[in-house]
C-alpha atoms as a PDB file:
ATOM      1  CA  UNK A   1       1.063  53.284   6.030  1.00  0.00           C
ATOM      2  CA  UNK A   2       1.398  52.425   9.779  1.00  0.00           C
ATOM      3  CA  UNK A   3       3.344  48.726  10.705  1.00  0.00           C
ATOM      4  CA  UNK A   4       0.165  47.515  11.671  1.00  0.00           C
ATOM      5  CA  UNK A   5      -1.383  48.470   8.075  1.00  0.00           C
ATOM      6  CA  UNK A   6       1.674  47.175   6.333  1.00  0.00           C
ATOM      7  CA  UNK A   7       1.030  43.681   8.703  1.00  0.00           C
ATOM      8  CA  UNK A   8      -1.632  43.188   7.539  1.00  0.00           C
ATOM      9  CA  UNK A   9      -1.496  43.481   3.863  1.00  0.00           C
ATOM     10  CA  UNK A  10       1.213  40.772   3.984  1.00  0.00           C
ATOM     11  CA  UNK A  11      -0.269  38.505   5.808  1.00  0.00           C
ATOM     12  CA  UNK A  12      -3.509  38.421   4.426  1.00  0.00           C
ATOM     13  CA  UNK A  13      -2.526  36.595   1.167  1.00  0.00           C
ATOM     14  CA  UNK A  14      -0.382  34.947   3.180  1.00  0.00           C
ATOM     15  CA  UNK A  15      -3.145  33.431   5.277  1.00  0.00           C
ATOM     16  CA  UNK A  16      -5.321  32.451   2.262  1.00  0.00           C
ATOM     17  CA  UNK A  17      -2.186  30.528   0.808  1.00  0.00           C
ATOM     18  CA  UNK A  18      -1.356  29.074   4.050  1.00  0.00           C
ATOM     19  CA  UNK A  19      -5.207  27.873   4.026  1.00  0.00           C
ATOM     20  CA  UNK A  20      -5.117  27.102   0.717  1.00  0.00           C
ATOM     21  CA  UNK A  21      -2.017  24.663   1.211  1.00  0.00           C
ATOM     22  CA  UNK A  22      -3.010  23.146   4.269  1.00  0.00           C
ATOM     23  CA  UNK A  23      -6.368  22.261   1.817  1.00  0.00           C
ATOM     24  CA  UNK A  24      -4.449  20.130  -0.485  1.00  0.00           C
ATOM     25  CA  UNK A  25      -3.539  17.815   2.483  1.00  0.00           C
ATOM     26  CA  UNK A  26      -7.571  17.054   3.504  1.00  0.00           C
ATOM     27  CA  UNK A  27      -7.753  14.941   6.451  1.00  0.00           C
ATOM     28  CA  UNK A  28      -8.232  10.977   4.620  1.00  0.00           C
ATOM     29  CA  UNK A  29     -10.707   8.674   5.788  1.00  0.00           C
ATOM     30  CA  UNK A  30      -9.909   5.663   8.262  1.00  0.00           C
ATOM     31  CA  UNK A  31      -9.888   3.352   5.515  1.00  0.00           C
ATOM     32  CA  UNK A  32      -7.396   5.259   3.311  1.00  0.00           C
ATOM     33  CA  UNK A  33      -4.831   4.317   6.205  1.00  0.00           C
ATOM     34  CA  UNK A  34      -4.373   0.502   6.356  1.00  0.00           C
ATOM     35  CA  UNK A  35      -1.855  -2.569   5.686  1.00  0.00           C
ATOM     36  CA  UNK A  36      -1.698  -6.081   6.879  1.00  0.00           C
ATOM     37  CA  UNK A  37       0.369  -9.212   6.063  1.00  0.00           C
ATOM     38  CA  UNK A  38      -0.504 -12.421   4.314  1.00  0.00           C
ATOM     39  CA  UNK A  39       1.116 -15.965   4.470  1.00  0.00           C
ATOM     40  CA  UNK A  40       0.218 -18.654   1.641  1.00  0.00           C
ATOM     41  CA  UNK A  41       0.089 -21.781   3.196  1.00  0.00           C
ATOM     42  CA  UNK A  42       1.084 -25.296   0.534  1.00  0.00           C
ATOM     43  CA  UNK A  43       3.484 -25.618  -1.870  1.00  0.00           C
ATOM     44  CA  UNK A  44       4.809 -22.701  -4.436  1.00  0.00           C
ATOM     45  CA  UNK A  45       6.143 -23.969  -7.437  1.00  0.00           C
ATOM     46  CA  UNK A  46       7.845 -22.159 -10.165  1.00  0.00           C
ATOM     47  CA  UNK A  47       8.840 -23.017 -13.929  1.00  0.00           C
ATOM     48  CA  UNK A  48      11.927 -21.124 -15.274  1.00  0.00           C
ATOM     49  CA  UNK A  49      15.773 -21.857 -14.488  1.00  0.00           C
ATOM     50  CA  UNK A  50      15.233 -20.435 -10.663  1.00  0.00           C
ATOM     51  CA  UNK A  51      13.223 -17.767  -8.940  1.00  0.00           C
ATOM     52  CA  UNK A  52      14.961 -14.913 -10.389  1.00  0.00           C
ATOM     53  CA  UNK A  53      13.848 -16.000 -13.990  1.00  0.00           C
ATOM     54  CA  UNK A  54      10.395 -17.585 -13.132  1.00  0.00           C
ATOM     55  CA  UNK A  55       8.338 -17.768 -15.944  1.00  0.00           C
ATOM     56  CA  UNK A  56       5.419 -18.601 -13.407  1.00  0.00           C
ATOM     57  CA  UNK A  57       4.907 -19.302 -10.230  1.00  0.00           C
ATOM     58  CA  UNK A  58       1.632 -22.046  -9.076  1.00  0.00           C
ATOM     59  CA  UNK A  59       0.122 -21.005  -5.490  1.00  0.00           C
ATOM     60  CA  UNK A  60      -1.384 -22.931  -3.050  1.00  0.00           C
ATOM     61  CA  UNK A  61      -5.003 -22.879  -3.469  1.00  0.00           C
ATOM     62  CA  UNK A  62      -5.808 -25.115  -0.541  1.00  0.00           C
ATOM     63  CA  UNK A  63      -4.400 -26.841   1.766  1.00  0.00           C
ATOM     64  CA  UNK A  64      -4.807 -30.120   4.033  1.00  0.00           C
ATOM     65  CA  UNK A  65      -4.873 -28.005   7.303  1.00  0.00           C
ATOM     66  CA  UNK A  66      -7.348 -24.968   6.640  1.00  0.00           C
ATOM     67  CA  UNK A  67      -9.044 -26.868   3.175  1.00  0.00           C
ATOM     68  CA  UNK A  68     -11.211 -23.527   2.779  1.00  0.00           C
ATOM     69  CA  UNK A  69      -8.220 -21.760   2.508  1.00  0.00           C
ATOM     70  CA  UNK A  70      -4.713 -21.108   0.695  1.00  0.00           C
ATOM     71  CA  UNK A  71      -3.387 -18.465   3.298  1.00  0.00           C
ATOM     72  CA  UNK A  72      -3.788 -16.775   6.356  1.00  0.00           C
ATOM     73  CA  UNK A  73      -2.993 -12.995   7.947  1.00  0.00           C
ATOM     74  CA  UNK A  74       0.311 -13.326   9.739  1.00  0.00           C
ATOM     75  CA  UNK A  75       0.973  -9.669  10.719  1.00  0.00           C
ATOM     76  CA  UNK A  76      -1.229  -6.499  10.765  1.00  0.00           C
ATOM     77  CA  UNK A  77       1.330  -3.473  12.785  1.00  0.00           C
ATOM     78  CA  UNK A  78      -0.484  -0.794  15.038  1.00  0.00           C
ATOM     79  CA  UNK A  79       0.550   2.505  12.707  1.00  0.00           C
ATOM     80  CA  UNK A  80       0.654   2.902   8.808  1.00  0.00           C
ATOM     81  CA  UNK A  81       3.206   5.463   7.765  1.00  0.00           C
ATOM     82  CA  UNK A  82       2.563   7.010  10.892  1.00  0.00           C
ATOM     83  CA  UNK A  83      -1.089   6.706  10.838  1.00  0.00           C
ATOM     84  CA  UNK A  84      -3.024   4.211  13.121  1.00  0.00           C
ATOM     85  CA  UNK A  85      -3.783   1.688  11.171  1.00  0.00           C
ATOM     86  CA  UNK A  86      -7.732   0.906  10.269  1.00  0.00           C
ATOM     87  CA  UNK A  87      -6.746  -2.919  10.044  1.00  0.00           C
ATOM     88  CA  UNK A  88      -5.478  -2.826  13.500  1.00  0.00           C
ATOM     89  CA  UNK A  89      -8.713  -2.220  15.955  1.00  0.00           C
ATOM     90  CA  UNK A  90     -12.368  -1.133  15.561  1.00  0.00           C
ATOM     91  CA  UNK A  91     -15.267  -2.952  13.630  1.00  0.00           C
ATOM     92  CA  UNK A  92     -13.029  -2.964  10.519  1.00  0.00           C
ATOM     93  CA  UNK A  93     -10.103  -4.788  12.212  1.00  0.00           C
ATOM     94  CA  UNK A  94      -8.434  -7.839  11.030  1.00  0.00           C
ATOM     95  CA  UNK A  95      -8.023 -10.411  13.357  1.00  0.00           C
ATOM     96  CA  UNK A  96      -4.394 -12.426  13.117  1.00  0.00           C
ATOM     97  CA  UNK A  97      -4.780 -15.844  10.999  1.00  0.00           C
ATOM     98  CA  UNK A  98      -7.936 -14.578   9.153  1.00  0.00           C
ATOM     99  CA  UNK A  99      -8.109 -16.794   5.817  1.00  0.00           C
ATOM    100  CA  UNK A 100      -7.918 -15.992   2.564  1.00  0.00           C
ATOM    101  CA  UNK A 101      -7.960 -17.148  -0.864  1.00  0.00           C
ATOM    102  CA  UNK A 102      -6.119 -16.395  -3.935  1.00  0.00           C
ATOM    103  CA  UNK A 103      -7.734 -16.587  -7.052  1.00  0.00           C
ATOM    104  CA  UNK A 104      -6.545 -16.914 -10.482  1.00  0.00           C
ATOM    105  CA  UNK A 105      -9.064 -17.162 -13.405  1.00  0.00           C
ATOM    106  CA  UNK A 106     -10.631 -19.825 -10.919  1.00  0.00           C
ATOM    107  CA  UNK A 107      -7.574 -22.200 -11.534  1.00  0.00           C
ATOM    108  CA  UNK A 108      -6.842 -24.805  -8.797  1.00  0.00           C
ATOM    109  CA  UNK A 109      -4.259 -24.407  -7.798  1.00  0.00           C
ATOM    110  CA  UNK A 110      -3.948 -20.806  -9.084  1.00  0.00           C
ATOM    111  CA  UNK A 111      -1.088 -19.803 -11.528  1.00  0.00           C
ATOM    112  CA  UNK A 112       0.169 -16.599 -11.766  1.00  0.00           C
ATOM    113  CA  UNK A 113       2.060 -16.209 -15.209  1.00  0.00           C
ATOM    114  CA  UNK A 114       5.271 -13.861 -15.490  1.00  0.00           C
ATOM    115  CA  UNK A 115       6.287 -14.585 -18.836  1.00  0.00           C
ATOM    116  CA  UNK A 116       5.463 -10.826 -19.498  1.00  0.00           C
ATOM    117  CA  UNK A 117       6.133  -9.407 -16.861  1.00  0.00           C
ATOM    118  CA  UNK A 118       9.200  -7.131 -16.472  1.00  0.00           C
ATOM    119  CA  UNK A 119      10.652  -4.291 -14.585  1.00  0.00           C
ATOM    120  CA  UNK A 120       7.567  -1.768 -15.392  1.00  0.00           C
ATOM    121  CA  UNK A 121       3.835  -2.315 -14.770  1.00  0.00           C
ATOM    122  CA  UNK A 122       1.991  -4.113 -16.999  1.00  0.00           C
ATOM    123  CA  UNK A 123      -1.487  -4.753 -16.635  1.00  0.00           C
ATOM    124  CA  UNK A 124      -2.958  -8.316 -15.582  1.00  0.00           C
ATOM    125  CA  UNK A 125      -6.495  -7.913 -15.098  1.00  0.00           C
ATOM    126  CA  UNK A 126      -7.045 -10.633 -11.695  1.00  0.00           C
ATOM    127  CA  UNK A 127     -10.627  -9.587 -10.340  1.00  0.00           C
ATOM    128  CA  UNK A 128     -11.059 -11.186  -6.601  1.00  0.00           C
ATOM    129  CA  UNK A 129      -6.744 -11.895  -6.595  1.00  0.00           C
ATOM    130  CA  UNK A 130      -7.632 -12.319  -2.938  1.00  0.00           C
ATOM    131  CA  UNK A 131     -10.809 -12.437  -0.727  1.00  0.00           C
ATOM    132  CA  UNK A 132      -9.882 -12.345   2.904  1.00  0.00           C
ATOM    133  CA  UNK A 133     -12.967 -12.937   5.455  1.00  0.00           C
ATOM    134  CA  UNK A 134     -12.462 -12.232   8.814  1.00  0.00           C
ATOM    135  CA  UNK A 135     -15.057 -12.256  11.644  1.00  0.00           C
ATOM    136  CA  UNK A 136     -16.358  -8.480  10.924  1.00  0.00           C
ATOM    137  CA  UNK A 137     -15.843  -8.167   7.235  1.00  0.00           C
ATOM    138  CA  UNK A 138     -15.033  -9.494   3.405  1.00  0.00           C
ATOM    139  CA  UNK A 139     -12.297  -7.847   1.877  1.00  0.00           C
ATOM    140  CA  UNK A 140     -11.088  -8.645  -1.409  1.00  0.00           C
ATOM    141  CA  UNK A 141      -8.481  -6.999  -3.359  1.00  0.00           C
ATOM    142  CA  UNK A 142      -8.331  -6.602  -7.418  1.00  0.00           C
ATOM    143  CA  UNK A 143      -4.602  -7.110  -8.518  1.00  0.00           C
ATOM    144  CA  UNK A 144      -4.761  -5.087 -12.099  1.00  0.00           C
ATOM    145  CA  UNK A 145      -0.557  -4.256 -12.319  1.00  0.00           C
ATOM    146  CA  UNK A 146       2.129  -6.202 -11.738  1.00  0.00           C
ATOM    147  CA  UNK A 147       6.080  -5.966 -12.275  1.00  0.00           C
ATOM    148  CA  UNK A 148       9.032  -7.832 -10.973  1.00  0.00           C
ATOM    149  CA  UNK A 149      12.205  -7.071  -9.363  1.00  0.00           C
ATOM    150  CA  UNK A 150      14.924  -9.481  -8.135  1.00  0.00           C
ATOM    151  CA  UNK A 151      18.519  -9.482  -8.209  1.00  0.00           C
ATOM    152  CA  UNK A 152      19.437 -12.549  -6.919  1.00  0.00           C
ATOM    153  CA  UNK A 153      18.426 -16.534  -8.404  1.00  0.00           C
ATOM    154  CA  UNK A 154      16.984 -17.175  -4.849  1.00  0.00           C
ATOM    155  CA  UNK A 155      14.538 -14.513  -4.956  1.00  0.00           C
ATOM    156  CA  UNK A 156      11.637 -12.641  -6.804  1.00  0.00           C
ATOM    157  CA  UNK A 157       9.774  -9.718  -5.540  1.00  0.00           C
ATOM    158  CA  UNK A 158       6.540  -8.928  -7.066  1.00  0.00           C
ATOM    159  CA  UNK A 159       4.657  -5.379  -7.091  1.00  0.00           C
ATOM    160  CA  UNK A 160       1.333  -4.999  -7.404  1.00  0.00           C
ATOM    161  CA  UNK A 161      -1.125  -2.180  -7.842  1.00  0.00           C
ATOM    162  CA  UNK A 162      -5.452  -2.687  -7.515  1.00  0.00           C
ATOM    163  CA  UNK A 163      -8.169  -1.678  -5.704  1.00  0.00           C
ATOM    164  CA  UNK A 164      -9.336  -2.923  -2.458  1.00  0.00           C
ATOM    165  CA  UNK A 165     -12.966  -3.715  -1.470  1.00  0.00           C
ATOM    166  CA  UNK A 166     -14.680  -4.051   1.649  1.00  0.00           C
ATOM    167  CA  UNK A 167     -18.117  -5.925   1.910  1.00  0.00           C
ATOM    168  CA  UNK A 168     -20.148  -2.858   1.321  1.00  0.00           C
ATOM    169  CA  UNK A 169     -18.589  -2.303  -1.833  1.00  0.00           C
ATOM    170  CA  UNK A 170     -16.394   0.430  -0.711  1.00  0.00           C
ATOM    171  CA  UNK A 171     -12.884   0.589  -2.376  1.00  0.00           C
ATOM    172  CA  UNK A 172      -9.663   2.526  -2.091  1.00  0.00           C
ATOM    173  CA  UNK A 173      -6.402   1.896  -3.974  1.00  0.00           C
ATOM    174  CA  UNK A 174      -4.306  -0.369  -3.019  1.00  0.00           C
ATOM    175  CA  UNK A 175      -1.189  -2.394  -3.388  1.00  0.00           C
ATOM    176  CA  UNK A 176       0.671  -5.474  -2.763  1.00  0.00           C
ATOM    177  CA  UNK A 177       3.816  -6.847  -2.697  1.00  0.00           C
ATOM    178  CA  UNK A 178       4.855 -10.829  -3.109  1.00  0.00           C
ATOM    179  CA  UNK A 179       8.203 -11.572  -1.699  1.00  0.00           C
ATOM    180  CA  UNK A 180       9.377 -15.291  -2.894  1.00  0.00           C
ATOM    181  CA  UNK A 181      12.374 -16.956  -1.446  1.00  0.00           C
ATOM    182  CA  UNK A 182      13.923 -20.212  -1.266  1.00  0.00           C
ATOM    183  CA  UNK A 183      17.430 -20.310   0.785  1.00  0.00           C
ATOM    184  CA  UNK A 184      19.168 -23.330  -2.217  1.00  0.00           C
ATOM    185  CA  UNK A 185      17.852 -23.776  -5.604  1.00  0.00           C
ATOM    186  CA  UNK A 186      16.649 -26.996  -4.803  1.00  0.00           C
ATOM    187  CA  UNK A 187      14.414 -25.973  -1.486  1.00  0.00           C
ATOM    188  CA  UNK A 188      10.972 -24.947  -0.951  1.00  0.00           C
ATOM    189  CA  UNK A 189       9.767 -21.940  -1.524  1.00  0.00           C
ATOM    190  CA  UNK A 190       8.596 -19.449   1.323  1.00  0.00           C
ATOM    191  CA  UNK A 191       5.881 -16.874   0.218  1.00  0.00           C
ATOM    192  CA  UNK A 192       5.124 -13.644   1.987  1.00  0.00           C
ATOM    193  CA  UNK A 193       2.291 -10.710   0.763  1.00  0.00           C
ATOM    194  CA  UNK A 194       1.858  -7.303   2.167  1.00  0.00           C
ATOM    195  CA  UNK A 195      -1.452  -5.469   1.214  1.00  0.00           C
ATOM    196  CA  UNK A 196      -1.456  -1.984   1.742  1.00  0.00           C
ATOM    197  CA  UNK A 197      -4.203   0.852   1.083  1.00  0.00           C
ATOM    198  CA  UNK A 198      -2.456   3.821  -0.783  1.00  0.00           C
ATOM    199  CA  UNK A 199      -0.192   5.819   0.845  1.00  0.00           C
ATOM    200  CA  UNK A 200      -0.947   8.912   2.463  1.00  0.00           C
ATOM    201  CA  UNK A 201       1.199  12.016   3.220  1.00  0.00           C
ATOM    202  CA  UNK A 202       4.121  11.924   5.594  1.00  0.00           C
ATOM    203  CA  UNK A 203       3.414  14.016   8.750  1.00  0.00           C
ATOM    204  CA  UNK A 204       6.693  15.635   7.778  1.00  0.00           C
ATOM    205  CA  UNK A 205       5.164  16.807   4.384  1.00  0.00           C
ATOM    206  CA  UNK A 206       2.730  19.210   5.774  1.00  0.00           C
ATOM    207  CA  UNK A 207       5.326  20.752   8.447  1.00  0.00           C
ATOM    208  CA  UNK A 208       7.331  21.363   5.628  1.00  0.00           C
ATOM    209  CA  UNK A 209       5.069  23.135   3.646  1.00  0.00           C
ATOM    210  CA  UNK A 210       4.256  25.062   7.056  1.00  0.00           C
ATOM    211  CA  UNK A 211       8.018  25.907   7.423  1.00  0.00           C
ATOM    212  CA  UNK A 212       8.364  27.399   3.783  1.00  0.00           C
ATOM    213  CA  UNK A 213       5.383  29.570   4.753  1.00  0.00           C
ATOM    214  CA  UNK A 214       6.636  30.737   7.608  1.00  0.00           C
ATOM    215  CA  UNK A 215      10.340  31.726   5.712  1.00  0.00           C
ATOM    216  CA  UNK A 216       7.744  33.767   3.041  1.00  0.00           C
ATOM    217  CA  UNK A 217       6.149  35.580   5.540  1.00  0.00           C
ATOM    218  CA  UNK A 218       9.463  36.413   7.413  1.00  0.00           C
ATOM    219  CA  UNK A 219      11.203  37.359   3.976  1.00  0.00           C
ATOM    220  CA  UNK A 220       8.295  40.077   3.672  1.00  0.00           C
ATOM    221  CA  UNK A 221       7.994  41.502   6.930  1.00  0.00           C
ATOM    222  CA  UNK A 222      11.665  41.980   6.945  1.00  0.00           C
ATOM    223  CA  UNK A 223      10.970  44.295   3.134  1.00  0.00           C
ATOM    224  CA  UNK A 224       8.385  46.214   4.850  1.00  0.00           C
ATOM    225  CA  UNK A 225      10.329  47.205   7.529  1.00  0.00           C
ATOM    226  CA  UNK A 226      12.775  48.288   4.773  1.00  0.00           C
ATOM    227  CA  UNK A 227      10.450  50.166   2.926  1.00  0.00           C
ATOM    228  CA  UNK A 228       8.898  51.680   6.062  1.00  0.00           C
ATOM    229  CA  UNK A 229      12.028  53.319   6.736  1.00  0.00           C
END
């Protein structure tokens, strides 16, 4: 068999598992790219002997500045794990200090209850947790898991997985985090969310599938050449 011939038997299949790989890493929509920040705005409260061990923790529903809200978007970043973010620009943007609402089994104000909530998800079931309307769109996000983490009696992080909706009914997974802090045990409470569509793959993650590839089909060249011989 000539080099040519022996070529091109290798790097045929080679090809069609290069293809196939680069296949498993389709090319997401706009909307599976996106994150943006949220401040509650009024009192938190908690029950429990500080933050760390909150049993539950009461969120603004409204507020004597913005009464037809409890929050407002504080910070929504250009790129999403190096990915331009669909929050940031376009008809689906989100403008900075967009309202929102949280919503809690239509309690006001809303209270989110931790008593069983640990260091693995458990499920909560909070249809509508927020609705965010900005000039161009409704969003609203379904918080269905939640854990805790926190490792110090001034904090509590919360985790959150769900399913975000636009106004056309379109939804992607998503996420959120709730980061609760006070800087004594007797001061007020500061409140900080980050939504987030779910993640995509690194950039790096396809290279490196292209790079283990490449050693394959320089690993069988180099035993044709042998066997050539």
């Amino acid at each position: 068999m000539t080099q040519f011939g022996i070529l091109r038997s290798i790097t045929a299949p080679l090809f069609s598992v290069f293809m196939a790989a680069t296949t498993c890493f389709p090319a997401k929509a706009a909307v599976d790219v996106g994150t943006f920040g949220f401040v509650p705005i009024g009192d938190i409260t908690y029950t429990g002997l500080d933050l760390e061990h909150a049993t539950s923790v009461t969120l603004p529903a409204n507020s004597v500045a913005l009464p037809t809200a409890s929050g407002f978007v504080n910070t929504v970043p250009q790129f999403y794990n190096g990915n331009p973010n669909y929050f940031y620009s376009g008809a689906n943007s989100i403008p900075l200090l967009s309202l929102g609402n949280i919503n809690i089994h239509q309690l006001n104000p809303p209270v989110l209850d931790l008593s069983a909530i640990g260091g693995s998800y458990s499920a909560v079931g909070l249809g509508d947790f927020l609705i965010l309307t900005t000039p161009f769109d409704t969003y609203r996000f379904d918080l269905e898991e939640l854990l805790r983490t926190s490792s110090d009696p001034l904090s509590l992080i919360l985790y959150g997985t769900g399913t975000l909706f636009d106004a056309n009914g379109s939804s992607v997974p998503g996420s959120i985090s709730m980061a609760f802090t006070q800087t004594t045990l007797s001061s007020a409470v500061n409140a900080s969310f980050t939504l987030a569509t779910a993640a995509v793959p690194e950039p790096g993650t396809i290279g490196a599938g292209c790079c283990a590839l490449g050693f394959l089909l320089l690993a069988g060249l180099r035993r044709a050449g042998r066997s050539a011989v």
